[in-house]
C-alpha atoms as a PDB file:
ATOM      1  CA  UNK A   1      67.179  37.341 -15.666  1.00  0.00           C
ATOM      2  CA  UNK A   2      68.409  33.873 -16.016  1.00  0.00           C
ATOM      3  CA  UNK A   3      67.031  33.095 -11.959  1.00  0.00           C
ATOM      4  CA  UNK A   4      63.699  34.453 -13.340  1.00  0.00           C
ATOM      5  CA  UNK A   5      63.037  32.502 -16.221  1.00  0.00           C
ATOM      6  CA  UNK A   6      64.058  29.315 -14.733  1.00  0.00           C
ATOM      7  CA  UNK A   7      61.835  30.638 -11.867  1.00  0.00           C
ATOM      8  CA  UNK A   8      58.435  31.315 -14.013  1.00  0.00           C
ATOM      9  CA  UNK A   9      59.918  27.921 -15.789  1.00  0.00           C
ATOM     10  CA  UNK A  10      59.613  26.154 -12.680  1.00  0.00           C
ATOM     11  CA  UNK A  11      56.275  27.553 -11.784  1.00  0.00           C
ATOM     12  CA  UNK A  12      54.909  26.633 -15.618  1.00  0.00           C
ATOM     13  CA  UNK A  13      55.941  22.934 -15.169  1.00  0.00           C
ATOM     14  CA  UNK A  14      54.280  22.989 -11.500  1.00  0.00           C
ATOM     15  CA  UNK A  15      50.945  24.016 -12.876  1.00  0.00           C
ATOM     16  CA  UNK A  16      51.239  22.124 -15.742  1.00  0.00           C
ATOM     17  CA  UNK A  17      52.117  18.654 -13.192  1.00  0.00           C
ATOM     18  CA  UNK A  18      48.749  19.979 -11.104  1.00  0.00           C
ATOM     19  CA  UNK A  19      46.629  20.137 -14.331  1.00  0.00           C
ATOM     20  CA  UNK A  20      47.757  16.744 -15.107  1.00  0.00           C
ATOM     21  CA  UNK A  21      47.108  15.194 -11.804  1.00  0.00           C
ATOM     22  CA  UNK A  22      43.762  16.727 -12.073  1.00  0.00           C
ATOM     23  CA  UNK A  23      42.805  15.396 -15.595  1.00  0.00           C
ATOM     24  CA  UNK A  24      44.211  11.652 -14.107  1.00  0.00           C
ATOM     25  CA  UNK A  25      42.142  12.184 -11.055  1.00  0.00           C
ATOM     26  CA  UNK A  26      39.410   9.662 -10.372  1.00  0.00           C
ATOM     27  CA  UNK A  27      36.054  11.056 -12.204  1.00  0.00           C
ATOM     28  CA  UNK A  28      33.352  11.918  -9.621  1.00  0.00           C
ATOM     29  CA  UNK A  29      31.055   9.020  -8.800  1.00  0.00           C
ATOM     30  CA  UNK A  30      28.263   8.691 -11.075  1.00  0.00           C
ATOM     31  CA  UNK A  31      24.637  10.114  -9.769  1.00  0.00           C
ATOM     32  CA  UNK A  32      22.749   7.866  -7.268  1.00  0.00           C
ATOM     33  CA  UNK A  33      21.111   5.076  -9.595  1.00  0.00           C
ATOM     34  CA  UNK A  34      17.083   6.056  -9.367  1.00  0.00           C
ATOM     35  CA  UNK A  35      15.121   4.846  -6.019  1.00  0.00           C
ATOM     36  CA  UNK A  36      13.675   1.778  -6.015  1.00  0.00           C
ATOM     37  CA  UNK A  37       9.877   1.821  -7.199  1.00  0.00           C
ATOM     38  CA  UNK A  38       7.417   1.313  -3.902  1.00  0.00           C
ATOM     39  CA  UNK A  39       5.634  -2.215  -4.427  1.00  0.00           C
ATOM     40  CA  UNK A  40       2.239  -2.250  -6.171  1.00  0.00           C
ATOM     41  CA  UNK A  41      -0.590  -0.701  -3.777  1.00  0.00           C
ATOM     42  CA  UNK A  42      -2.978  -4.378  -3.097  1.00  0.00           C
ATOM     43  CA  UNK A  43      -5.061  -4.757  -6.004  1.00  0.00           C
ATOM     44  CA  UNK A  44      -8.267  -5.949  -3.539  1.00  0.00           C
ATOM     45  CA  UNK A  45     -11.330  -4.635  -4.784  1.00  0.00           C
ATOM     46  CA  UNK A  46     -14.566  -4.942  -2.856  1.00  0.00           C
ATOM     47  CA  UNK A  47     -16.161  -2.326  -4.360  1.00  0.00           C
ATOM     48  CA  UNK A  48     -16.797  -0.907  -0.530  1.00  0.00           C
ATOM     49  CA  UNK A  49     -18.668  -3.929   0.586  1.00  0.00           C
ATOM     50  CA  UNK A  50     -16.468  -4.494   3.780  1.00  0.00           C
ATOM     51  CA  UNK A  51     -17.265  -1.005   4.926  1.00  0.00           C
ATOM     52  CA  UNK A  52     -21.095  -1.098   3.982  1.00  0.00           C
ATOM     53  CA  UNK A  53     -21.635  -4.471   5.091  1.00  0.00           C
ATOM     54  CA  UNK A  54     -19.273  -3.415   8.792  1.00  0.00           C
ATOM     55  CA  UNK A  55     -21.361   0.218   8.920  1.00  0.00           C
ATOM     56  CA  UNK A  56     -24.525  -1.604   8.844  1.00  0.00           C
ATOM     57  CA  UNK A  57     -23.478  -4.618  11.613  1.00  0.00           C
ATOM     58  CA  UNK A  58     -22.445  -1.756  13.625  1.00  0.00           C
ATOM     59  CA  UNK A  59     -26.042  -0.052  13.320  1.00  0.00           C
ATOM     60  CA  UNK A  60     -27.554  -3.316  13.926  1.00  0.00           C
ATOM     61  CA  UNK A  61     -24.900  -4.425  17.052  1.00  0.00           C
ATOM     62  CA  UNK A  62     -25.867  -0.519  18.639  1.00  0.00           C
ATOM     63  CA  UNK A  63     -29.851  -1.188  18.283  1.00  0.00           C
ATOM     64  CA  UNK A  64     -30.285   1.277  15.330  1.00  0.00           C
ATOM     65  CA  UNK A  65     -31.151  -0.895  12.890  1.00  0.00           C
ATOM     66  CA  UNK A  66     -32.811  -4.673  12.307  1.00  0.00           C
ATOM     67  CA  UNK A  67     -30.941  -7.139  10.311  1.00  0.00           C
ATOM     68  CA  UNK A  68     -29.475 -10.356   9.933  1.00  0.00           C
ATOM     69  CA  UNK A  69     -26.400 -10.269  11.992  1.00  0.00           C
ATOM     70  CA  UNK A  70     -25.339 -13.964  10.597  1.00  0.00           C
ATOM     71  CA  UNK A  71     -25.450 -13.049   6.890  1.00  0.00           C
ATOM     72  CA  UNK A  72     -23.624  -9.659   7.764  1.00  0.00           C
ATOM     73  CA  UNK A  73     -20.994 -11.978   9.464  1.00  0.00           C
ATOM     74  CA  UNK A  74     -20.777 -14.470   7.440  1.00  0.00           C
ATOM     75  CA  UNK A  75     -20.189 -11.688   4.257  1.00  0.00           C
ATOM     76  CA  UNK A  76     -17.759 -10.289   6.350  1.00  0.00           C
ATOM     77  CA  UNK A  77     -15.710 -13.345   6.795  1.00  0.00           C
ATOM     78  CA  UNK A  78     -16.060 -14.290   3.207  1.00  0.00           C
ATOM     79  CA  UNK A  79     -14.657 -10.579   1.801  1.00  0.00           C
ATOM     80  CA  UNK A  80     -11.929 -10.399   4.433  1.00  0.00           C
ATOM     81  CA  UNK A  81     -10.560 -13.812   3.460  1.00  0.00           C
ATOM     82  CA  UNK A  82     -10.440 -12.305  -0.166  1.00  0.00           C
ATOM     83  CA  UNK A  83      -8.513  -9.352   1.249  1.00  0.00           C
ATOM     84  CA  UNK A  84      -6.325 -11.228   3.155  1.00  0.00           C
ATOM     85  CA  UNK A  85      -5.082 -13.175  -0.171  1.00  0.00           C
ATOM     86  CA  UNK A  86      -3.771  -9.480  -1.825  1.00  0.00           C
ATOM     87  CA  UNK A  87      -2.718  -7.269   1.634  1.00  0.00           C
ATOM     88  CA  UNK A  88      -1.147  -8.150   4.461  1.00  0.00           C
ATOM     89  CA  UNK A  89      -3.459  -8.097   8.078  1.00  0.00           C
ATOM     90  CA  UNK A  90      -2.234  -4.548   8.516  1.00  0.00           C
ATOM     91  CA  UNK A  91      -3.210  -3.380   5.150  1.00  0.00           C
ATOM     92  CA  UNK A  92      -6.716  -4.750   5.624  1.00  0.00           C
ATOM     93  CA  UNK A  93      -7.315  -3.135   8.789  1.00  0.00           C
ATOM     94  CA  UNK A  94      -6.306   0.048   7.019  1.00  0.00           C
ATOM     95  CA  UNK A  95      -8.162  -0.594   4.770  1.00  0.00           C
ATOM     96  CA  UNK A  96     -11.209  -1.233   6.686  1.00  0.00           C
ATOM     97  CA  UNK A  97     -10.740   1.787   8.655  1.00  0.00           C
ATOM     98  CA  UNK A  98     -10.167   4.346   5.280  1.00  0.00           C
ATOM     99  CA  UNK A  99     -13.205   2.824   3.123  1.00  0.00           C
ATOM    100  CA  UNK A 100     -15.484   3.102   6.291  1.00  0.00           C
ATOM    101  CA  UNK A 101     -14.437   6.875   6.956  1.00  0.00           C
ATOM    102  CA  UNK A 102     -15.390   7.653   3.435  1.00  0.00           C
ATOM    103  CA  UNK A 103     -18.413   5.889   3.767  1.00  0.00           C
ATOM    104  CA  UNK A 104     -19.587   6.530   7.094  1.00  0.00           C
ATOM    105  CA  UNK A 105     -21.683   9.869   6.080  1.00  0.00           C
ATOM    106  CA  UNK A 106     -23.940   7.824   3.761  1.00  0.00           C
ATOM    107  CA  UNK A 107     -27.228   7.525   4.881  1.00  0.00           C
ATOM    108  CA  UNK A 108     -28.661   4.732   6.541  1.00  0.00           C
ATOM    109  CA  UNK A 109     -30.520   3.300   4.140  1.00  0.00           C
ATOM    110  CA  UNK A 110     -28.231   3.566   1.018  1.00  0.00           C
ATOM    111  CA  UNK A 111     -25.974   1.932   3.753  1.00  0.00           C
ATOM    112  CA  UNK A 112     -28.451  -0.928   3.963  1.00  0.00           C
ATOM    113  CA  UNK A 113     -29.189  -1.531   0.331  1.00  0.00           C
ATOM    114  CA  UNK A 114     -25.283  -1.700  -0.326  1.00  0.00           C
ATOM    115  CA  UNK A 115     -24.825  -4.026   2.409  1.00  0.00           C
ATOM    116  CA  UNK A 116     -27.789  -6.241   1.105  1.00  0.00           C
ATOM    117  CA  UNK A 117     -25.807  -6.123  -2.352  1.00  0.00           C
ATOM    118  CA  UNK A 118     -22.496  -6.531  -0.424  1.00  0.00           C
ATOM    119  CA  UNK A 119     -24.448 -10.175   1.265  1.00  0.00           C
ATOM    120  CA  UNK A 120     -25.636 -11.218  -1.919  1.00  0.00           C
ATOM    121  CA  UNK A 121     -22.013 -10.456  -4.158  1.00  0.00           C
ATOM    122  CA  UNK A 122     -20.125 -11.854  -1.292  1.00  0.00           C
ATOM    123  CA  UNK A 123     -17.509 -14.608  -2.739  1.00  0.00           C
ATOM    124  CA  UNK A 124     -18.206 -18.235  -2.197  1.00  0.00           C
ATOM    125  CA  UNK A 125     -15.963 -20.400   0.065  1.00  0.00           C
ATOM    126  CA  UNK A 126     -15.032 -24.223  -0.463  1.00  0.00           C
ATOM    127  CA  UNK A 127     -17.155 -26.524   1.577  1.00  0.00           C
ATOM    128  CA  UNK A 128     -13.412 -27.657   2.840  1.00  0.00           C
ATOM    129  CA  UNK A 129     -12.428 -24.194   4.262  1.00  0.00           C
ATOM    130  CA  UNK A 130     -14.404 -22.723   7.159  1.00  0.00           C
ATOM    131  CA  UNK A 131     -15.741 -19.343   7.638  1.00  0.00           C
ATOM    132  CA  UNK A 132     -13.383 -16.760   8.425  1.00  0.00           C
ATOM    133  CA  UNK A 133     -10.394 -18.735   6.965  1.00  0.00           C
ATOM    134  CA  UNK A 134      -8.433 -17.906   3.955  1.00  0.00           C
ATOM    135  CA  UNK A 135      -8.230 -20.817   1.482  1.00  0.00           C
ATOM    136  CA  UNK A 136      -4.724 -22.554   1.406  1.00  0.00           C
ATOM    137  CA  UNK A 137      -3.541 -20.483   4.180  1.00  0.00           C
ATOM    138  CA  UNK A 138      -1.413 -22.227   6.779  1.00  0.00           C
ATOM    139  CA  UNK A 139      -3.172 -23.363   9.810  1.00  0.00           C
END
């Protein structure tokens, strides 16, 4: 009787020692801290000029349309420039490509009339930085 006390004794203290350990054992990592937030989407806003005022140099570059290719150009220029001060050239050209596919079923003349607006709204560049340039941007 003795051996099997000092037996279930032994086996007591051993589970005790194991619950021990396991209350002393390192705590479990803490969760994963939250993902980093994605940047800011750009903030450009063009109010779809660069796809009207594109759309309609492409009608007038294929023959289906009359216009002044210069103006369209030069608006071009002048709204890219702004674009390329808030994306990177890769978001731009995205950008380009998105606002034109959700404008390209418009119809030709609401095309034109936003493209005159799109001329007319374009913004200004300083007499110091030529067309097609972004202000202050390494040459």
């Amino acid at each position: 009787m003795r051996v099997a006390l000092f037996g279930a004794a032994v086996a007591a203290m051993g589970l005790l020692g194991a619950c021990d350990a396991w209350e002393t054992a390192t705590p479990p990592a803490p969760p994963p801290a939250a993902p980093l937030e994605a940047a800011a989407p750009p903030s450009f806003e063009d109010g779809g000029c660069l796809a009207y005022l594109l759309l309609r140099r492409a009608a007038i570059s294929a023959g289906r349309a009359q216009g002044d290719a210069a103006a369209l150009d030069a608006a071009i220029a002048a709204w890219r420039a702004r674009g390329a001060q808030e994306m990177t050239s890769e978001e731009l050209a995205q950008y380009e490509v998105s606002s034109m596919a959700t404008r390209d079923d418009e119809s030709a003349d609401a095309i034109a009339a936003r493209a005159t607006e799109c001329v007319a709204s374009a913004p200004r560049q300083s007499p110091q930085t030529p067309p097609g340039e972004t202000p202050g941007a390494p040459q």
